[in-house]
N, C-alpha and C. Protein backbone atom coordinates (compact mmCIF):
# COMPACT_ATOMS: atom_id res chain seq x y z
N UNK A 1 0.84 -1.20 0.00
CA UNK A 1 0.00 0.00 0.00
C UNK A 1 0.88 1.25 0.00
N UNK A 2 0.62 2.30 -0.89
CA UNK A 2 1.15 3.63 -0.89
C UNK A 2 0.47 4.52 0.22
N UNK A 3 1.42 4.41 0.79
CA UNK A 3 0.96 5.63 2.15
C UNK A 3 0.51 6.68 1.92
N UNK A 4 1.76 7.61 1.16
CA UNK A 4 1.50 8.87 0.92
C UNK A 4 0.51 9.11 -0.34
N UNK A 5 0.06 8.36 -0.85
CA UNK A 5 -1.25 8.40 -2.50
C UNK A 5 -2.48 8.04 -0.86
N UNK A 6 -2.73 7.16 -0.22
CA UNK A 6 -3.59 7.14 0.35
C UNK A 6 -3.79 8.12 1.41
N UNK A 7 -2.97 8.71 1.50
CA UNK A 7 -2.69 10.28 2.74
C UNK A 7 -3.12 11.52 1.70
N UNK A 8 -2.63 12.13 0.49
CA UNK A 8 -2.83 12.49 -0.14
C UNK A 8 -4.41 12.70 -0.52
N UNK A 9 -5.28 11.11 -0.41
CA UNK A 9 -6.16 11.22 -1.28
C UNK A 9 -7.60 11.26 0.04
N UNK A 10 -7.12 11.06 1.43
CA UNK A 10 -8.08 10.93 2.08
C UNK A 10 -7.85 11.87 3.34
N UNK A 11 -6.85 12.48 3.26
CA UNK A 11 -5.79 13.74 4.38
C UNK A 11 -7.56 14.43 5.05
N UNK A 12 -7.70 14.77 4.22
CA UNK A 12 -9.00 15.81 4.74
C UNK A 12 -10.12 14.92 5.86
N UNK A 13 -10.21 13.72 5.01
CA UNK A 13 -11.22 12.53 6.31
C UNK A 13 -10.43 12.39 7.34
N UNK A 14 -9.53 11.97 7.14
CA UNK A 14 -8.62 11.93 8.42
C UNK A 14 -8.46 13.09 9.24
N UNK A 15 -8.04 14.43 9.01
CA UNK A 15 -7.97 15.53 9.71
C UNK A 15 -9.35 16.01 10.07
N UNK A 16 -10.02 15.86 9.59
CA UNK A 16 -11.88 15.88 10.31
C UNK A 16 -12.28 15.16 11.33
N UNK A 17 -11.75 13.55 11.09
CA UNK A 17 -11.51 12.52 12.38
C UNK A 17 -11.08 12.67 13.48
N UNK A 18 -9.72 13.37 13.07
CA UNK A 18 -8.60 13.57 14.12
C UNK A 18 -9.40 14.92 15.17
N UNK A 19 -9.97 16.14 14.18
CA UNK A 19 -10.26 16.88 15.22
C UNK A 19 -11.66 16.80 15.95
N UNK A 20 -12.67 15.63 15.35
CA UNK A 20 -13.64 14.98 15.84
C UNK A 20 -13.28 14.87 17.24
N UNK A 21 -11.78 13.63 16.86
CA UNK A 21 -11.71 12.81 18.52
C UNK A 21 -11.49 14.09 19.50
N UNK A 22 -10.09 15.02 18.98
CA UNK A 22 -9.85 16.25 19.88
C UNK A 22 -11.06 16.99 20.57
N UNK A 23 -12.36 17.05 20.21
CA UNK A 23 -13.27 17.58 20.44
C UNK A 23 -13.88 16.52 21.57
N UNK A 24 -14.34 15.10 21.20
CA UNK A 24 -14.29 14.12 22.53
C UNK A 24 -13.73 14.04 23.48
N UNK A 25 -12.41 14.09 23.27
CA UNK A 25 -11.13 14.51 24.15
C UNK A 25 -11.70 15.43 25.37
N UNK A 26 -11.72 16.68 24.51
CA UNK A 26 -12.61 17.81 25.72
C UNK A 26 -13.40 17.61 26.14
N UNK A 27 -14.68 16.84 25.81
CA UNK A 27 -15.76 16.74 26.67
C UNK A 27 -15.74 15.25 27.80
N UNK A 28 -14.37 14.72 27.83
CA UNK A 28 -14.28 13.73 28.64
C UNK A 28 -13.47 14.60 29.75
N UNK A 29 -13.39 14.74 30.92
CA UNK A 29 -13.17 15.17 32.28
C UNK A 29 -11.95 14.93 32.74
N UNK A 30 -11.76 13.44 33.00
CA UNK A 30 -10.59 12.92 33.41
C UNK A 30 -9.41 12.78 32.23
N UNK A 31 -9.94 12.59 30.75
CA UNK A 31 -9.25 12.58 29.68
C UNK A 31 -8.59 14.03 29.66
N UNK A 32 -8.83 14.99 29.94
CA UNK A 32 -8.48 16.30 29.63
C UNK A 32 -7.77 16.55 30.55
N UNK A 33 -7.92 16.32 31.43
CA UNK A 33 -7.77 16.72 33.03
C UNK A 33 -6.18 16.57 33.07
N UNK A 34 -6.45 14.52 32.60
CA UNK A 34 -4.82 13.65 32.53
C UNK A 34 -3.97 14.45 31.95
N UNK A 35 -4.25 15.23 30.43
CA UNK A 35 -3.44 15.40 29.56
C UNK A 35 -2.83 16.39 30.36
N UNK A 36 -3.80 17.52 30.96
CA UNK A 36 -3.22 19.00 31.43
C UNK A 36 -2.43 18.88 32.54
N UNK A 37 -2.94 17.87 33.53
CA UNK A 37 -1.93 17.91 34.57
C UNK A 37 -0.56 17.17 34.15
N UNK A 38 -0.40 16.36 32.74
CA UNK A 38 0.82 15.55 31.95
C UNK A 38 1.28 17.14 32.22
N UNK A 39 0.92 17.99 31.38
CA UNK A 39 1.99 19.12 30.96
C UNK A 39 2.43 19.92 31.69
N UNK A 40 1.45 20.07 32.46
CA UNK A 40 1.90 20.85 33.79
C UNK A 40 3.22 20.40 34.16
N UNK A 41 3.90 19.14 34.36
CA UNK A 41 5.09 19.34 34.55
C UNK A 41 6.12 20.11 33.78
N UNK A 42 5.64 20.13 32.80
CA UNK A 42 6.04 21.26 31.64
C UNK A 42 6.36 22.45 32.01
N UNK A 43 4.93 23.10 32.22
CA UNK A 43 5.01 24.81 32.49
C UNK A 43 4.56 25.13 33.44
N UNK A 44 4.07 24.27 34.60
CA UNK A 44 4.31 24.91 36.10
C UNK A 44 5.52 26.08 36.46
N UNK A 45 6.50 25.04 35.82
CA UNK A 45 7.85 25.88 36.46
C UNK A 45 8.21 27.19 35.94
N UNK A 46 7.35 27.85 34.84
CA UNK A 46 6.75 29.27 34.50
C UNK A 46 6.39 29.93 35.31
N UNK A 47 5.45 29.64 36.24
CA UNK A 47 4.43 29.91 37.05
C UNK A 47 5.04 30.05 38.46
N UNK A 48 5.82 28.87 38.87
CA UNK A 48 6.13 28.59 40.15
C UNK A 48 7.53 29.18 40.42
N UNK A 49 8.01 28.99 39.31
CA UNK A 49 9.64 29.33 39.46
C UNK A 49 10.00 30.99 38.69
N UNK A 50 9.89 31.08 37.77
CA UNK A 50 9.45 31.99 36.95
C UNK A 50 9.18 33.39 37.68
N UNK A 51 7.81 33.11 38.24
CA UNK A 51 6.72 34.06 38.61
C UNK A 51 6.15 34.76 37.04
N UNK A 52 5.87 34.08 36.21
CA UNK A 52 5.06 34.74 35.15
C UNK A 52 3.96 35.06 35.33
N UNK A 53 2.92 36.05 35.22
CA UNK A 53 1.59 36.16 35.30
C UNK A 53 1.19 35.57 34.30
N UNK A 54 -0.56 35.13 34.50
CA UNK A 54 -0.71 34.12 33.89
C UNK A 54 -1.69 34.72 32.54
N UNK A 55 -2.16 35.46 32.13
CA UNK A 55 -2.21 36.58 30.97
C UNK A 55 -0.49 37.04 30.15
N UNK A 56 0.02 37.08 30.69
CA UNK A 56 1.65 37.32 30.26
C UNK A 56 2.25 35.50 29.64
N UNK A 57 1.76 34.64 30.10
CA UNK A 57 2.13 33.32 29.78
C UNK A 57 1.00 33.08 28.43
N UNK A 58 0.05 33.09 28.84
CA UNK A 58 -0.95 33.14 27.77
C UNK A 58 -0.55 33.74 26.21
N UNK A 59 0.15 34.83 26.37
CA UNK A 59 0.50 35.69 25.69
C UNK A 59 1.89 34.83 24.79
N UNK A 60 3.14 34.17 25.34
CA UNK A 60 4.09 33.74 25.18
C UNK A 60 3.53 32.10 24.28
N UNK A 61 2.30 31.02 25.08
CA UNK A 61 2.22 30.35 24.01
C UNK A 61 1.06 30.29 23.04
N UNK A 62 0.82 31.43 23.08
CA UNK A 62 -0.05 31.68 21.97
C UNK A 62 1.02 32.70 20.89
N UNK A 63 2.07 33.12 21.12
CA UNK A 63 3.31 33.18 20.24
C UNK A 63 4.16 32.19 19.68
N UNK A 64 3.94 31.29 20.88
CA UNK A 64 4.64 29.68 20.45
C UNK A 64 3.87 28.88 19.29
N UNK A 65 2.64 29.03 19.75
CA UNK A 65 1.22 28.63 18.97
C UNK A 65 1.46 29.17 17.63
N UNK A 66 1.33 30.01 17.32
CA UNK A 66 1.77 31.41 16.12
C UNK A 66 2.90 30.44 15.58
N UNK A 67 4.09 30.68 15.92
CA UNK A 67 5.13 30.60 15.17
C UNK A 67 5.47 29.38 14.67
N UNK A 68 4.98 28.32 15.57
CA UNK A 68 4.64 26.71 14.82
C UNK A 68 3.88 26.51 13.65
N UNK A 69 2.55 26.67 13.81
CA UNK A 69 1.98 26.81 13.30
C UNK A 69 2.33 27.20 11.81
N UNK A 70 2.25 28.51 11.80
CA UNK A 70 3.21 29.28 10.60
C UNK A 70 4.32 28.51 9.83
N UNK A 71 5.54 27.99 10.70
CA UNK A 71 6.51 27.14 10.04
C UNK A 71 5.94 25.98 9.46
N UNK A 72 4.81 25.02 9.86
CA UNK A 72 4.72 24.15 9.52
C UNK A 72 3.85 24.50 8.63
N UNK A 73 3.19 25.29 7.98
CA UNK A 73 2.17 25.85 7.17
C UNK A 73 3.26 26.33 5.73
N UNK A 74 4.16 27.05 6.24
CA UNK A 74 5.30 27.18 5.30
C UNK A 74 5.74 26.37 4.22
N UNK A 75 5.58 25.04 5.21
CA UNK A 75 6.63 23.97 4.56
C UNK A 75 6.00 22.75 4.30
N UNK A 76 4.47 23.41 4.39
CA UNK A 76 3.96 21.73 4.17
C UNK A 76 2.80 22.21 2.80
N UNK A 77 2.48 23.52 2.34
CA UNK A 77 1.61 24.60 1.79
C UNK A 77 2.58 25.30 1.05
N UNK A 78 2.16 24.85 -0.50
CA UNK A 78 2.50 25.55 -1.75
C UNK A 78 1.83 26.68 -1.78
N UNK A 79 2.24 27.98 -1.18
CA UNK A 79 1.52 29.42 -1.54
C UNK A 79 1.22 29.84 -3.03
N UNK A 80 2.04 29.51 -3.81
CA UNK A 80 2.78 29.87 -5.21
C UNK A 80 1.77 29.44 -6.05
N UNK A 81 1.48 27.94 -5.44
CA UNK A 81 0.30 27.33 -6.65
C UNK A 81 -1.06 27.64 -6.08
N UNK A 82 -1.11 27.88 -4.74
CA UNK A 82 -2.71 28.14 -4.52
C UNK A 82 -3.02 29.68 -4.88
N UNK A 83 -1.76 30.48 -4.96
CA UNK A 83 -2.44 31.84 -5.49
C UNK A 83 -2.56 31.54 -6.89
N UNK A 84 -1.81 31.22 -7.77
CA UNK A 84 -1.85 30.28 -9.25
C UNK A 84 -3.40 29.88 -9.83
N UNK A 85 -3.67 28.95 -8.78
CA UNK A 85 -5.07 28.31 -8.73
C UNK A 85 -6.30 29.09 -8.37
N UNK A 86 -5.82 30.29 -7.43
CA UNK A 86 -6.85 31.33 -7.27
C UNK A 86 -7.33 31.87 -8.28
N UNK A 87 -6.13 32.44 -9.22
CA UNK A 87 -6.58 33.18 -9.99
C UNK A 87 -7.06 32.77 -10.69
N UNK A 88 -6.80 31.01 -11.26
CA UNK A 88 -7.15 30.64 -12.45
C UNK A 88 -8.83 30.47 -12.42
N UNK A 89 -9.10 29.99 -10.78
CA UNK A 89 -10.35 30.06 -10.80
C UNK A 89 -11.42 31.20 -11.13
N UNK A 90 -10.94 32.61 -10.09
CA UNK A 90 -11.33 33.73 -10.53
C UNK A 90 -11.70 34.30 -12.06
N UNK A 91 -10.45 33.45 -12.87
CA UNK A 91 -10.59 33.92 -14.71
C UNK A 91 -11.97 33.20 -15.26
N UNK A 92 -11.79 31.86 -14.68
CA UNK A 92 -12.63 30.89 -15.02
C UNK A 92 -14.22 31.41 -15.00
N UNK A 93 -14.09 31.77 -13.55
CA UNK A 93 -15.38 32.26 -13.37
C UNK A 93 -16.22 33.45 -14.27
N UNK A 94 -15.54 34.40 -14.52
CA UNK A 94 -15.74 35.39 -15.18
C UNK A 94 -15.53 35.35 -16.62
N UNK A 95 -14.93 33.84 -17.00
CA UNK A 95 -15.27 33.81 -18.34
C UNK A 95 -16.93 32.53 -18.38
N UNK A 96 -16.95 32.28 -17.56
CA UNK A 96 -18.32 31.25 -17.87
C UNK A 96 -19.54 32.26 -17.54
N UNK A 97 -19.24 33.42 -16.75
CA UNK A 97 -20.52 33.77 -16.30
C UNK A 97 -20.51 35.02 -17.72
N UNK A 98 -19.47 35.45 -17.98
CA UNK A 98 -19.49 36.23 -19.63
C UNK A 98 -20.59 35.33 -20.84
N UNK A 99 -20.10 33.79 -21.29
CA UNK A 99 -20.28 32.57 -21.76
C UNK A 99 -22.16 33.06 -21.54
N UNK A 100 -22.11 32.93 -20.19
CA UNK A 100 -24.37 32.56 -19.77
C UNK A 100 -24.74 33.39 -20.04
N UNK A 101 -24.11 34.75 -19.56
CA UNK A 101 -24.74 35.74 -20.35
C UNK A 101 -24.80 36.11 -21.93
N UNK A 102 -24.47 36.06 -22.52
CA UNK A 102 -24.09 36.02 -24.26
C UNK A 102 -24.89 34.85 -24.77
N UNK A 103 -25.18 33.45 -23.99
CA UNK A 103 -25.65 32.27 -24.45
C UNK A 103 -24.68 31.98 -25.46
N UNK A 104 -23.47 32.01 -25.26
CA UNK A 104 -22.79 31.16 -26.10
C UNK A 104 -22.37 29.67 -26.02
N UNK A 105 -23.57 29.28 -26.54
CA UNK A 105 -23.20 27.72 -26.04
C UNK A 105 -22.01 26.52 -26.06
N UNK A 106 -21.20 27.14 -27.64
CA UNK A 106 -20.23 26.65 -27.76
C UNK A 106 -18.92 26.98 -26.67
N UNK A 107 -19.28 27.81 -26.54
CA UNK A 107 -18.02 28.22 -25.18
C UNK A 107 -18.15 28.02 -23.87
N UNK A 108 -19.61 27.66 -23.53
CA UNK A 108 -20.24 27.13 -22.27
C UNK A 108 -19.75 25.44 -22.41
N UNK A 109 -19.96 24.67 -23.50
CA UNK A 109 -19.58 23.44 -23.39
C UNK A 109 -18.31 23.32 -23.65
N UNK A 110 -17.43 24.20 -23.83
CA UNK A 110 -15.63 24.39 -24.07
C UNK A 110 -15.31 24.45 -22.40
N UNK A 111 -15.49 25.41 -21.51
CA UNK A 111 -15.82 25.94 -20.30
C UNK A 111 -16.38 24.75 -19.26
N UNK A 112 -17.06 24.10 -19.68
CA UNK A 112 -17.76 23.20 -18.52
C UNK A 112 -16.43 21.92 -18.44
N UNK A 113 -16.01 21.81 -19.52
CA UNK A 113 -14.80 21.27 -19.70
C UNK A 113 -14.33 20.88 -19.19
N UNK A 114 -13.42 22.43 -18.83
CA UNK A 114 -12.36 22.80 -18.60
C UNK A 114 -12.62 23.21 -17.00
N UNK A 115 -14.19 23.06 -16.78
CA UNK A 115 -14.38 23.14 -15.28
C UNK A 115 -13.95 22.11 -13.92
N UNK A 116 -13.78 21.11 -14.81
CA UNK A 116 -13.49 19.71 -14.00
C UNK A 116 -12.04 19.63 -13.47
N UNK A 117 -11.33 19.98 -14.77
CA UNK A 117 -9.71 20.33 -14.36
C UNK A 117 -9.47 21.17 -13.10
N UNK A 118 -10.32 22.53 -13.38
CA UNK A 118 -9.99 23.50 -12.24
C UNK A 118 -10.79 23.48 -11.39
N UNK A 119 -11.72 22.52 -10.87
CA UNK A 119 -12.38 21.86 -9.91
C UNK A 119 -11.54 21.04 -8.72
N UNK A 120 -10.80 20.09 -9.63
CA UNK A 120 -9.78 19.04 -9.16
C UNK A 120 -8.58 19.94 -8.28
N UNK A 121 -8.45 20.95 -9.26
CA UNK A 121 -6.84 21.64 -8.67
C UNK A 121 -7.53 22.16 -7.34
N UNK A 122 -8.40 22.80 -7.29
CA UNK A 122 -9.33 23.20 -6.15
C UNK A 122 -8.98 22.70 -5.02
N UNK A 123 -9.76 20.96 -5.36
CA UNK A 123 -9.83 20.27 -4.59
C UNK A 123 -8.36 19.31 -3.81
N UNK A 124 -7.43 19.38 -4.82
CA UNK A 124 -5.88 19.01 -4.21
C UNK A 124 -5.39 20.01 -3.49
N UNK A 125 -5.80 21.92 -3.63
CA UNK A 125 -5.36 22.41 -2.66
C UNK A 125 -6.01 22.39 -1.17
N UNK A 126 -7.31 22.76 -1.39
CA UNK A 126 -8.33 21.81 -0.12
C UNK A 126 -7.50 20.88 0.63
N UNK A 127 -7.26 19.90 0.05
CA UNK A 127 -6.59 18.55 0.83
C UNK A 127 -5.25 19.32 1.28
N UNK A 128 -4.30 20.02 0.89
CA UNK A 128 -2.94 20.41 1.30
C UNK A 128 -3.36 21.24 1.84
N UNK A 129 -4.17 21.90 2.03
CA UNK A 129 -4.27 22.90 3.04
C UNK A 129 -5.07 21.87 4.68
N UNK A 130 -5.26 21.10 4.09
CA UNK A 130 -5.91 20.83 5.54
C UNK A 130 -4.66 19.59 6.22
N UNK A 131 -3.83 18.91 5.51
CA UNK A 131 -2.51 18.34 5.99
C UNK A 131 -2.29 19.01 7.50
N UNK A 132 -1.78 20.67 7.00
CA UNK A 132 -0.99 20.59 8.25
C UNK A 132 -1.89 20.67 9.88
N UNK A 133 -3.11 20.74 9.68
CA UNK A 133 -4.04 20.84 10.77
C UNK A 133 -4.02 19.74 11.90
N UNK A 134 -3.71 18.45 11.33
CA UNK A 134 -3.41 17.61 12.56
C UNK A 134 -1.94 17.96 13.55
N UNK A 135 -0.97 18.16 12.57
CA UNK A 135 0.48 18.28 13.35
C UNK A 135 0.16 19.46 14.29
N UNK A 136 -0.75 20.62 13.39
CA UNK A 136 -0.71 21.93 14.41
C UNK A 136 -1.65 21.38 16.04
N UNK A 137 -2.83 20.47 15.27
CA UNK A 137 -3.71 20.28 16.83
C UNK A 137 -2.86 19.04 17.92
N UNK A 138 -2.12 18.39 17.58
CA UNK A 138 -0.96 17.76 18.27
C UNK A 138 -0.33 18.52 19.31
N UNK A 139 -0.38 19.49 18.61
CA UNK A 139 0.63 20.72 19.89
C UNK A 139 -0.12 21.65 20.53
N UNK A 140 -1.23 22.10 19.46
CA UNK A 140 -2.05 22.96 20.50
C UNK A 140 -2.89 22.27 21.42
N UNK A 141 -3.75 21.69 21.62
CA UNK A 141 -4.72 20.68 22.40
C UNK A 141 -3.99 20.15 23.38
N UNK A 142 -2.83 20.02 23.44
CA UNK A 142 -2.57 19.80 25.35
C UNK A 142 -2.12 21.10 25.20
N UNK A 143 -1.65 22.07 25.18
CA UNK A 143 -1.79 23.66 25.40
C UNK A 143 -2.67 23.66 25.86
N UNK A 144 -3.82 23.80 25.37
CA UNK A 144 -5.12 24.02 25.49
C UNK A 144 -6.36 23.56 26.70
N UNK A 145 -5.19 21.81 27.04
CA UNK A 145 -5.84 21.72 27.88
C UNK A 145 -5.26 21.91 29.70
N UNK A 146 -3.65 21.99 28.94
CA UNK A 146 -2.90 22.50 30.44
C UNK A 146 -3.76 24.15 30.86
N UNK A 147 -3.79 25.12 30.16
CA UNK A 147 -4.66 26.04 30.50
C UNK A 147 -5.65 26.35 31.09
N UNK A 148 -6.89 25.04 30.62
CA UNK A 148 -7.98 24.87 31.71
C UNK A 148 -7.85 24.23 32.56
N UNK A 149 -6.73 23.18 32.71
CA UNK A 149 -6.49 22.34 34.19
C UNK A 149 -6.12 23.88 34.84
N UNK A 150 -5.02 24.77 34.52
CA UNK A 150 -4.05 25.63 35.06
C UNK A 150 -5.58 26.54 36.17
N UNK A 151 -6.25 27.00 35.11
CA UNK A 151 -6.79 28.12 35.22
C UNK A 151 -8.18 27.55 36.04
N UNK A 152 -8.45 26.44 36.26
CA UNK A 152 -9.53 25.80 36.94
C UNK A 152 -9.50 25.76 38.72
N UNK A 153 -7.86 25.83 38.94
CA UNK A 153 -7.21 26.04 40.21
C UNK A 153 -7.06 27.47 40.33
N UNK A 154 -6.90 28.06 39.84
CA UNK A 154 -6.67 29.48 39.96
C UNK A 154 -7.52 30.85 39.52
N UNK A 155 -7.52 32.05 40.49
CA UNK A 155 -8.39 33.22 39.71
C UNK A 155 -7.33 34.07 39.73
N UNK A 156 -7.44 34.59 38.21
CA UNK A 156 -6.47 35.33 38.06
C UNK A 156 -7.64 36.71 36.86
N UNK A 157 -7.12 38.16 37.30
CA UNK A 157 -7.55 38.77 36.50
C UNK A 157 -7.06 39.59 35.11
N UNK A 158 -7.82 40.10 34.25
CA UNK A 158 -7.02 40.93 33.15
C UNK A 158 -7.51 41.92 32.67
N UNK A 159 -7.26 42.89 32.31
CA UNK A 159 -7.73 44.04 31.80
C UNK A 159 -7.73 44.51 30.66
N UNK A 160 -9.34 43.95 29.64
CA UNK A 160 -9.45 44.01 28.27
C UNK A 160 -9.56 45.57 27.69
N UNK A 161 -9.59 45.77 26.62
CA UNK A 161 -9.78 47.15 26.00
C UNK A 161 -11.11 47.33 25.89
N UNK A 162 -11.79 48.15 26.31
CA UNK A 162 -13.62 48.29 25.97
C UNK A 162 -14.28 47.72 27.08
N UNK A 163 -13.73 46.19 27.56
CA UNK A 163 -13.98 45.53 28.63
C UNK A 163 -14.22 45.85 29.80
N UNK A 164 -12.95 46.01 30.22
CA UNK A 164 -12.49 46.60 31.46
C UNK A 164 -11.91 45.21 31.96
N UNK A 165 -12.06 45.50 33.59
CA UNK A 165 -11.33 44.17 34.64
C UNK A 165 -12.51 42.54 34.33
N UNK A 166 -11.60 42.09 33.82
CA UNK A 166 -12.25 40.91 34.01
C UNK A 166 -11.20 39.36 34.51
N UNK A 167 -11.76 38.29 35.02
CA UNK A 167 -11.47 37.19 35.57
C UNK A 167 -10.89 36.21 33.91
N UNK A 168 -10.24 35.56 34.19
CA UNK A 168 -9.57 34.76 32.67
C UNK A 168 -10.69 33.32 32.89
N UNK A 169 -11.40 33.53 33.95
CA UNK A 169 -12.58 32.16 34.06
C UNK A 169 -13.96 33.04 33.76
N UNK A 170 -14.19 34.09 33.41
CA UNK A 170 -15.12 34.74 33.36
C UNK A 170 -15.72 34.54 31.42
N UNK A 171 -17.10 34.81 31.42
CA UNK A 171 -17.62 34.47 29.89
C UNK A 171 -17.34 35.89 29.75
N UNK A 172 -17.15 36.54 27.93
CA UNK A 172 -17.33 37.37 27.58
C UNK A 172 -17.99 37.01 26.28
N UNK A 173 -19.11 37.53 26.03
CA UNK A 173 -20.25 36.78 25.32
C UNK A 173 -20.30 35.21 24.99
N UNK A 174 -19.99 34.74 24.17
CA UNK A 174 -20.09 33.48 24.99
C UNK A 174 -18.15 32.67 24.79
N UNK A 175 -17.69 33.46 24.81
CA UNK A 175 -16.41 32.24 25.02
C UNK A 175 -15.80 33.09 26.49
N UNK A 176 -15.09 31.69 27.10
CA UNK A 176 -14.09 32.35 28.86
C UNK A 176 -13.26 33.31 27.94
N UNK A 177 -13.01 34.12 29.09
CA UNK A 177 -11.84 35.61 28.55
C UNK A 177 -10.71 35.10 28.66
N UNK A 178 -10.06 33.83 29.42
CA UNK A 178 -8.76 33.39 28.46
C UNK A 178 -8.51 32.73 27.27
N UNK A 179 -10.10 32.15 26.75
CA UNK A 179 -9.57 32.00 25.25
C UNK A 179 -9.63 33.10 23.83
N UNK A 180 -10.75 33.90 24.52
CA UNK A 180 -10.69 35.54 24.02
C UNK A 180 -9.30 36.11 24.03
N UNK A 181 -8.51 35.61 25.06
CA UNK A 181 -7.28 36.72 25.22
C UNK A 181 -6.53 35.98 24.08
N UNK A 182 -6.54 34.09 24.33
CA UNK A 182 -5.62 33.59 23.51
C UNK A 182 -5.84 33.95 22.01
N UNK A 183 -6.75 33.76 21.90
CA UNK A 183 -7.24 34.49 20.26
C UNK A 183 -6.64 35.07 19.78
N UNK A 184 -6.93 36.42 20.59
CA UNK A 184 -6.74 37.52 20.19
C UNK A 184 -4.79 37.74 20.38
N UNK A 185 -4.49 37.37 21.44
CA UNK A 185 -2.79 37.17 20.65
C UNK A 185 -1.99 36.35 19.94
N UNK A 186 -3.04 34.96 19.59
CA UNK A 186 -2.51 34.27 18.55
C UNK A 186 -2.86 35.17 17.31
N UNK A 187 -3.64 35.35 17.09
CA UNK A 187 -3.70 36.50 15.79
C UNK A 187 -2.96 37.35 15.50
N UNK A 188 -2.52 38.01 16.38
CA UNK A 188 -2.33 39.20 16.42
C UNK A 188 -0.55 38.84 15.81
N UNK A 189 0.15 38.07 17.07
CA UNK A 189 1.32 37.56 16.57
C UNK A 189 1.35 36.86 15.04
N UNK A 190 0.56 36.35 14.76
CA UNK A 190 0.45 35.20 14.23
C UNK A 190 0.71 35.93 12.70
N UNK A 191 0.31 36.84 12.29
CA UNK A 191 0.00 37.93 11.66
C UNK A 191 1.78 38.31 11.23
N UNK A 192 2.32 38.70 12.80
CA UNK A 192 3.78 39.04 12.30
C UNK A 192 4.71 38.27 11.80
N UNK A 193 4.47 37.15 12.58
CA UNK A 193 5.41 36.41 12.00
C UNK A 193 5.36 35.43 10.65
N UNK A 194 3.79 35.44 10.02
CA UNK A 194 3.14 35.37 8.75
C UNK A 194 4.43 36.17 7.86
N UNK A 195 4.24 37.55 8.17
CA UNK A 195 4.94 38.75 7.59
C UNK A 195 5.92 38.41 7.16
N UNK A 196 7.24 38.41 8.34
CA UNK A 196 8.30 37.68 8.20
C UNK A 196 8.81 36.56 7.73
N UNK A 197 8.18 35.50 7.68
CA UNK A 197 8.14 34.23 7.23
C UNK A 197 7.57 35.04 5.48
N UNK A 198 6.77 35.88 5.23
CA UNK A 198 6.59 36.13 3.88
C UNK A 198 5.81 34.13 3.27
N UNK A 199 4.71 34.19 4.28
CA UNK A 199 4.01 33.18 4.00
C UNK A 199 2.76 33.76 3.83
N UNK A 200 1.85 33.59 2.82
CA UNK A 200 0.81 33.95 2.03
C UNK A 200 -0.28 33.66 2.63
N UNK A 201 -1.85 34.15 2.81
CA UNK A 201 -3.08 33.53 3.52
C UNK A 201 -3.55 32.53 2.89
N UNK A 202 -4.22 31.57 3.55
CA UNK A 202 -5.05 30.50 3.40
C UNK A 202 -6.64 31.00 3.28
């Protein structure tokens, strides 16, 4: 059996699977619980030894988060051909919807064609774009869940923009304000070092 033709051709079922189970994962108690207190031996010693605040740590691996992420997106994601493929689709489009309007039928059945080809390319970037999503949830998801073990023991507060003082266990419409915070500085980083890396959007 060819691994990589059967990885290739089913990557996307599998990475749907994979973040299926990750999602079970969370709603099991002791499953989550295990993983976070695993890591905690990890990054306690942030906390304990350190003295990091825990909005200031938040901040650091959701930069860690960022910059993985990014590298492995780099190197596993042809930018070159999916902007390639963008455009070709974009031309495509605007020459078939030219084609319906005019009723030119001969160029509508030239066009419908030639739709299948650039359907397919579509669909092989689809699949490469969704590759690197398991390696990235590998690393984030015990992040993710050392955080709520972390933050389940502890009240700690932060001070949003517009917000004001709020608790990192507190809802702000409906998600807790430490995954609001994480969000919002995985983005934010995530963004720069995009830049730098001179890696293209998905």
């Amino acid at each position: 059996m060819n691994f990589k033709k059967v990885w290739n051709e089913y990557s996307i079922w599998f990475t749907i699977a994979f973040m299926f189970l990750m999602m079970w994962a969370y709603t099991v108690p002791w499953l989550r619980d295990g993983i976070g207190q695993g890591m905690d031996a990890i990054f306690a010693p942030l906390i304990t030894t350190f003295r990091i605040p825990f909005y200031i740590l938040i901040v650091i691996l959701s930069a860690f988060t960022g910059l993985y992420s990014s590298i492995i997106q780099k190197y596993t994601i042809d930018y070159e051909k999916m902007t390639e493929s963008q455009e070709k689709m974009r031309e495509f489009q605007t020459e078939y919807r030219e084609a319906t309007l005019s009723q030119d039928e001969k160029r509508i059945k030239k066009l419908e064609a030639k739709r299948d080809r650039v359907m397919r390319e579509q669909l092989e970037l689809s699949q490469q774009q969704m590759q690197p999503m398991i390696y990235i949830l590998i690393i984030s998801v015990p992040i993710f869940f050392w955080l709520w073990f972390r933050l389940s023991q502890a009240s700690t507060t932060i001070t949003f923009p517009y917000w004001g003082l709020h608790g990192l266990n507190d809802s702000i419409w409906i998600l807790p304000a430490w995954i609001l915070w994480y969000m919002l500085c995985s983005i934010t980083v995530s963004q720069v070092i995009r830049k730098a890396l001179n890696i293209g959007g998905i």
